[in-house]
N, C-alpha and C. Protein backbone atom coordinates (compact mmCIF):
# COMPACT_ATOMS: atom_id res chain seq x y z
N UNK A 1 125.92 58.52 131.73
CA UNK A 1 125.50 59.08 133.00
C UNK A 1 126.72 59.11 133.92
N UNK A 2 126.59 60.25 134.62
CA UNK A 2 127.78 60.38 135.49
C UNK A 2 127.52 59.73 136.49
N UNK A 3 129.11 59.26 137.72
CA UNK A 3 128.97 58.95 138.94
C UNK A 3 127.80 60.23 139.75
N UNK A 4 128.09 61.22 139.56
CA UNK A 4 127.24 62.07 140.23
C UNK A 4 126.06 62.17 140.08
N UNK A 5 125.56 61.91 138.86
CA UNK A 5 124.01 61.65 139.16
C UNK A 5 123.59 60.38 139.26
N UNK A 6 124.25 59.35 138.53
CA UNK A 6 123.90 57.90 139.43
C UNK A 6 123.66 57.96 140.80
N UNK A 7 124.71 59.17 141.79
CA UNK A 7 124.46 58.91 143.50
C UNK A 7 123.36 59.74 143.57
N UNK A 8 123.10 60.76 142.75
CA UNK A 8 121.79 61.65 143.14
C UNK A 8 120.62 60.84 142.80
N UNK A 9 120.62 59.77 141.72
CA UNK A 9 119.46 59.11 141.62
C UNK A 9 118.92 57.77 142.57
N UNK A 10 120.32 57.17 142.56
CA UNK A 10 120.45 55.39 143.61
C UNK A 10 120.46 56.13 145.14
N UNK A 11 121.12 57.22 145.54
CA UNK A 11 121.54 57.52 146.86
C UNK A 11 120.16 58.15 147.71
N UNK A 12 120.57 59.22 146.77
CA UNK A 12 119.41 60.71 147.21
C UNK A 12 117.87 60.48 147.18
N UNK A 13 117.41 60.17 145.94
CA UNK A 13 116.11 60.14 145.81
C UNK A 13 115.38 58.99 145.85
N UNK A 14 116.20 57.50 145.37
CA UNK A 14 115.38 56.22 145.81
C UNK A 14 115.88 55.42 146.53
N UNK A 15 116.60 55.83 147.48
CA UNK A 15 117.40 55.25 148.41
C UNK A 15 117.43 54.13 148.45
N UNK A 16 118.27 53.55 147.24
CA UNK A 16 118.26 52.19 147.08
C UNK A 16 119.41 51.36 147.73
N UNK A 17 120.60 52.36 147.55
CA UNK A 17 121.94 51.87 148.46
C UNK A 17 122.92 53.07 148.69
N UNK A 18 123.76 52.38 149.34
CA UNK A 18 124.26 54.13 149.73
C UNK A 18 125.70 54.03 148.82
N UNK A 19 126.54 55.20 148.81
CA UNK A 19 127.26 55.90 147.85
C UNK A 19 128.47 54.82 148.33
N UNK A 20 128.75 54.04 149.22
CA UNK A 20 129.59 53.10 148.92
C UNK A 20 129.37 51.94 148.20
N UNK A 21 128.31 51.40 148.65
CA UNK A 21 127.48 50.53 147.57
C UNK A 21 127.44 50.44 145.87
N UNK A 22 127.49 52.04 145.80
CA UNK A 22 127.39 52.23 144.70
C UNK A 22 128.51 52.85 143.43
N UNK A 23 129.61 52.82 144.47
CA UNK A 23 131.11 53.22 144.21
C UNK A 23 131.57 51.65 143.79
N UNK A 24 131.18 50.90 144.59
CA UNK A 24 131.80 49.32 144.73
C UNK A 24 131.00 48.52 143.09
N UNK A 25 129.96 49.05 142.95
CA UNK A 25 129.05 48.21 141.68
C UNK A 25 129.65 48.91 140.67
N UNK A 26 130.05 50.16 140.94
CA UNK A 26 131.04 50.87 139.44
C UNK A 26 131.92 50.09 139.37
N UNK A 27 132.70 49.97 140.06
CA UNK A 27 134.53 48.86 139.95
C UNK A 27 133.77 47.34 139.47
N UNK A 28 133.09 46.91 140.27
CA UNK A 28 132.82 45.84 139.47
C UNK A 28 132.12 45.34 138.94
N UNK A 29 131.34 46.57 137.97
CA UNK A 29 130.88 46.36 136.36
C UNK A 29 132.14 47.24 135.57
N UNK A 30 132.61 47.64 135.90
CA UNK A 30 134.16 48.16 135.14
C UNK A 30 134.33 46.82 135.08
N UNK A 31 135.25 46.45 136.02
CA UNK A 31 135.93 45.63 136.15
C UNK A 31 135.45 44.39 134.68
N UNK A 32 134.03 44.30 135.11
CA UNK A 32 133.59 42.68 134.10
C UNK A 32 133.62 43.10 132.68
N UNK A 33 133.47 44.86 132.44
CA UNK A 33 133.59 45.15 130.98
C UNK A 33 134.51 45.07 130.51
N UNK A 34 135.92 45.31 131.30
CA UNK A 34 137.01 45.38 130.82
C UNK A 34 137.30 43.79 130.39
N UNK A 35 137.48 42.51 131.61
CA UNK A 35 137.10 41.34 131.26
C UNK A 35 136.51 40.42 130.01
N UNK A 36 135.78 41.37 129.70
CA UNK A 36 134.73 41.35 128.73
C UNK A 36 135.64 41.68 127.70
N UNK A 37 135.92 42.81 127.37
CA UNK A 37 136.95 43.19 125.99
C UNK A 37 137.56 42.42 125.93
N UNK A 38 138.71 42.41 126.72
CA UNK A 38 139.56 41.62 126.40
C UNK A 38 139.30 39.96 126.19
N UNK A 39 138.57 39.46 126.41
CA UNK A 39 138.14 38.08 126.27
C UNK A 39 137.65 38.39 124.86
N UNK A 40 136.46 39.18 124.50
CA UNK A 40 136.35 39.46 123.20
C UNK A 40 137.47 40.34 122.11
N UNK A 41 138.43 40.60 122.41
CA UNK A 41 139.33 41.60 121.73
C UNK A 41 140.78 39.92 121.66
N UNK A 42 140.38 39.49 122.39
CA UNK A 42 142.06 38.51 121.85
C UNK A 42 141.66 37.69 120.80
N UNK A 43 139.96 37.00 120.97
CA UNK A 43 139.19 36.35 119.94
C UNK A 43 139.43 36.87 118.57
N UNK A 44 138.99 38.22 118.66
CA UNK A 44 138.43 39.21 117.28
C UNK A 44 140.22 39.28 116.53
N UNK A 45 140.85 39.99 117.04
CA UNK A 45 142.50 40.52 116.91
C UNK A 45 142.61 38.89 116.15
N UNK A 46 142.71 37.88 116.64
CA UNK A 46 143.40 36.37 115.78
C UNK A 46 142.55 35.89 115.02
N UNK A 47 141.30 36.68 115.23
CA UNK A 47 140.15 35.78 114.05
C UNK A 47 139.95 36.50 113.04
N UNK A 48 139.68 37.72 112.94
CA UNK A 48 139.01 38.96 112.24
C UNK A 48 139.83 39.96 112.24
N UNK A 49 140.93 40.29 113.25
CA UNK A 49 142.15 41.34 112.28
C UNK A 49 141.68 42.27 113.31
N UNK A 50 142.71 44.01 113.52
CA UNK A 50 142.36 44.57 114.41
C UNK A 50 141.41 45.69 113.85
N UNK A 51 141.23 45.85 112.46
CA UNK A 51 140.07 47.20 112.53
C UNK A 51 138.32 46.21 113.65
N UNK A 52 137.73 45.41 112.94
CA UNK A 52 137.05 44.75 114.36
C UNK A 52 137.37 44.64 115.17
N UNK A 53 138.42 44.97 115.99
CA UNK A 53 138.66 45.06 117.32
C UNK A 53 138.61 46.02 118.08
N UNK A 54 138.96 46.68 117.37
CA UNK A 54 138.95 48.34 117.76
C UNK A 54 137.65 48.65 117.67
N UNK A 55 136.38 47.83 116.86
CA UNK A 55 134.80 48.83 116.52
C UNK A 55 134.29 48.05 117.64
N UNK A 56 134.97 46.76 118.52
CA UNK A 56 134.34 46.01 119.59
C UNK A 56 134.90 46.59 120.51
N UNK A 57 135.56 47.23 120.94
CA UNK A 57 136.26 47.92 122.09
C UNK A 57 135.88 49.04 121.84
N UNK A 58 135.21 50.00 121.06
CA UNK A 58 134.70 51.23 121.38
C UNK A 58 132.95 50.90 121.16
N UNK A 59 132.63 49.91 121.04
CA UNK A 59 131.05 49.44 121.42
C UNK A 59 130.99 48.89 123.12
N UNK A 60 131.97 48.39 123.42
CA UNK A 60 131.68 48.10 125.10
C UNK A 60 131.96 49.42 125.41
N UNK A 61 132.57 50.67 124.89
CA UNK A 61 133.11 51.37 125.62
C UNK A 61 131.44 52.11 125.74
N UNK A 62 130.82 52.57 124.78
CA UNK A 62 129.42 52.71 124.31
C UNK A 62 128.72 51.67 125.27
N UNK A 63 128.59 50.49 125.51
CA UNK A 63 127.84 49.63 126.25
C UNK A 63 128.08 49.75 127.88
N UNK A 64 129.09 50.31 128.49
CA UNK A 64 129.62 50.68 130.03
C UNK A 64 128.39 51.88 130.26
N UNK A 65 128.77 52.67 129.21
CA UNK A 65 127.73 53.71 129.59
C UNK A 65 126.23 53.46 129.29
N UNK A 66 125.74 53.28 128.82
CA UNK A 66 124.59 52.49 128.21
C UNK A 66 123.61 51.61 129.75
N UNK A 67 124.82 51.24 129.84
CA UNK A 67 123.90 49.74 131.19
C UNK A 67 123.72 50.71 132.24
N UNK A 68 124.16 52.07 132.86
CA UNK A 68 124.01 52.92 133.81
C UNK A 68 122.89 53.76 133.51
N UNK A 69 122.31 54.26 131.81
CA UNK A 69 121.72 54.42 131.91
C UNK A 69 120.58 54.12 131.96
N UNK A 70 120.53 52.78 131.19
CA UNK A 70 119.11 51.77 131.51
C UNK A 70 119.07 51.48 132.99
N UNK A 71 120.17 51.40 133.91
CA UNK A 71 119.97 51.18 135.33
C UNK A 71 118.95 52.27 135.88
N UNK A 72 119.11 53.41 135.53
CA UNK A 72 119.15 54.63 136.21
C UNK A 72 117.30 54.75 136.24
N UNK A 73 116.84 53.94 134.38
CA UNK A 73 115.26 54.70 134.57
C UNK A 73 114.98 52.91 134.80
N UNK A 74 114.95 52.10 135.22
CA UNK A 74 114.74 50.74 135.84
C UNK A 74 115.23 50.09 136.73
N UNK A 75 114.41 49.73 137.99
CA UNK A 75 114.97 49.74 139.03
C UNK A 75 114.96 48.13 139.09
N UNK A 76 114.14 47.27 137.50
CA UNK A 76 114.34 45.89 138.16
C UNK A 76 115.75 45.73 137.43
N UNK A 77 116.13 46.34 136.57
CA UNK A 77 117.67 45.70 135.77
C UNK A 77 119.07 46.23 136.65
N UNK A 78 118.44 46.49 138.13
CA UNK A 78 119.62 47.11 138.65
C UNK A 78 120.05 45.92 139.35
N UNK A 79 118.88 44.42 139.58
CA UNK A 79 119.99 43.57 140.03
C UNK A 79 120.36 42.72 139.02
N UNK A 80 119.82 43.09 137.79
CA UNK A 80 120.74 41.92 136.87
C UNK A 80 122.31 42.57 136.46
N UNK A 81 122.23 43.95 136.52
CA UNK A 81 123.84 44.26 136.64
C UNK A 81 124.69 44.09 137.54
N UNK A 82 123.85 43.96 138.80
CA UNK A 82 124.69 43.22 140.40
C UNK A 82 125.21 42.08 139.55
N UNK A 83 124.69 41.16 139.76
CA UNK A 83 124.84 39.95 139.59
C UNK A 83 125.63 39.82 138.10
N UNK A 84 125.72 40.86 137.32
CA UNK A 84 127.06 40.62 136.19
C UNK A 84 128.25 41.40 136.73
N UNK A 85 128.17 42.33 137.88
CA UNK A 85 129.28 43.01 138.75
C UNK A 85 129.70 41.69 139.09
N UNK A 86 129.06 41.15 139.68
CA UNK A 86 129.83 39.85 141.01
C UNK A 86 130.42 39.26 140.53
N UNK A 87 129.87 38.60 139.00
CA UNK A 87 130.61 37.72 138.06
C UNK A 87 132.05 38.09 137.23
N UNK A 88 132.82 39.18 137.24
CA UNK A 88 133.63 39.63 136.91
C UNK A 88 134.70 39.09 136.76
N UNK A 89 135.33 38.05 138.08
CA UNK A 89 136.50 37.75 137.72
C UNK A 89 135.82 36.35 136.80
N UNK A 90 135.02 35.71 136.45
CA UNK A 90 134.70 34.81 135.53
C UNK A 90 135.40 34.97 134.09
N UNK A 91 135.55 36.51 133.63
CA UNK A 91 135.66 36.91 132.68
C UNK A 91 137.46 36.68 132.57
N UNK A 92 138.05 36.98 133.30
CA UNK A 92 139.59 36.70 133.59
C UNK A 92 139.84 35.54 133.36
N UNK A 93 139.24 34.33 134.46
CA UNK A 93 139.84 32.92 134.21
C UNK A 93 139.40 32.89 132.71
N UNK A 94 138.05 32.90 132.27
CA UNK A 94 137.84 32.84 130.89
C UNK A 94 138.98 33.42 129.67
N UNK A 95 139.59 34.31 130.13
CA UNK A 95 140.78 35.04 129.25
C UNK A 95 142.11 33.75 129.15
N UNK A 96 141.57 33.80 130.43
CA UNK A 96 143.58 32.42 130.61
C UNK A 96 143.66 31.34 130.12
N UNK A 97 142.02 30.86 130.12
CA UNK A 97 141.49 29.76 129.13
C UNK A 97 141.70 30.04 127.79
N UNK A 98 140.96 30.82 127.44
CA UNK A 98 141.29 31.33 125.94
C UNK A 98 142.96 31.65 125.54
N UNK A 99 143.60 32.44 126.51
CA UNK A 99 145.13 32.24 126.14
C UNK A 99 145.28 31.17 125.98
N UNK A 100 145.30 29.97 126.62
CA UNK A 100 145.93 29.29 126.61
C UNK A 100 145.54 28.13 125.23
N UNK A 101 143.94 28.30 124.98
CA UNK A 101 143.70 27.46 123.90
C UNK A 101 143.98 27.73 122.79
N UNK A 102 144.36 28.89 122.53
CA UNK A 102 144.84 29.54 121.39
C UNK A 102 146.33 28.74 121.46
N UNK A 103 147.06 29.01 122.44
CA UNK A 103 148.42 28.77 122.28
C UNK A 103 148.34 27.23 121.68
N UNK A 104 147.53 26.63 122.47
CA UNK A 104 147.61 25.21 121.76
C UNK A 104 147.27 24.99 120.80
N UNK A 105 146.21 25.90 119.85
CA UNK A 105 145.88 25.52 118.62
C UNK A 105 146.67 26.14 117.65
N UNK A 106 148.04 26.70 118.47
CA UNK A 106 149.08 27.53 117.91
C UNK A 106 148.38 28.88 116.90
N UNK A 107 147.21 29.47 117.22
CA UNK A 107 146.97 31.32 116.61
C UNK A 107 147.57 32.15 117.35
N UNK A 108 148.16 31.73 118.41
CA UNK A 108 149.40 33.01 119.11
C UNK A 108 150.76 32.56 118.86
């Protein structure tokens, strides 16, 4: 689903929040997917090799779009994606952790 009809559906017709609102929940559910890969993509790459990495990074890429459209026909799963927007930078420190435990268990 596009930004443009996400605002024609959240903005226009169920005036749930307005088009900044809803500019800001794109960046940060981007934001936590990307988070997301990569926390799962440094795992997969040292555990399982990169063809699984690559079929897990084009399944979130499949899953970004996916959660907009289950948002779009349910209006109660639109705050459980808030609330995985907000959580975003979780996914980062979680990465630095994982760098770093790797380094110590020497797989990097």
């Amino acid at each position: 689903m596009t930004l443009h009809k996400l605002s024609k559906t959240f903005v226009d017709e169920r005036k749930l929040m307005t088009s900044k609102e809803l500019r800001i929940l794109v960046i940060k559910v981007g934001l936590a997917f990307i988070g997301l890969g990569l926390d799962i993509a440094i795992l997969t790459t040292n555990l399982m090799g990169m063809p699984i990495t690559i079929l897990v990074v084009f399944g979130l890429m499949f899953g970004f779009n996916w959660v907009f459209d289950m948002v779009a026909e349910d209006e109660d799963s639109l705050n459980g994606v808030k609330r995985f927007g907000n959580l975003f930078f979780v996914f980062y420190i979680l990465l630095v952790l994982e760098f770093l435990g790797l380094k110590l268990l020497r797989f990097l």
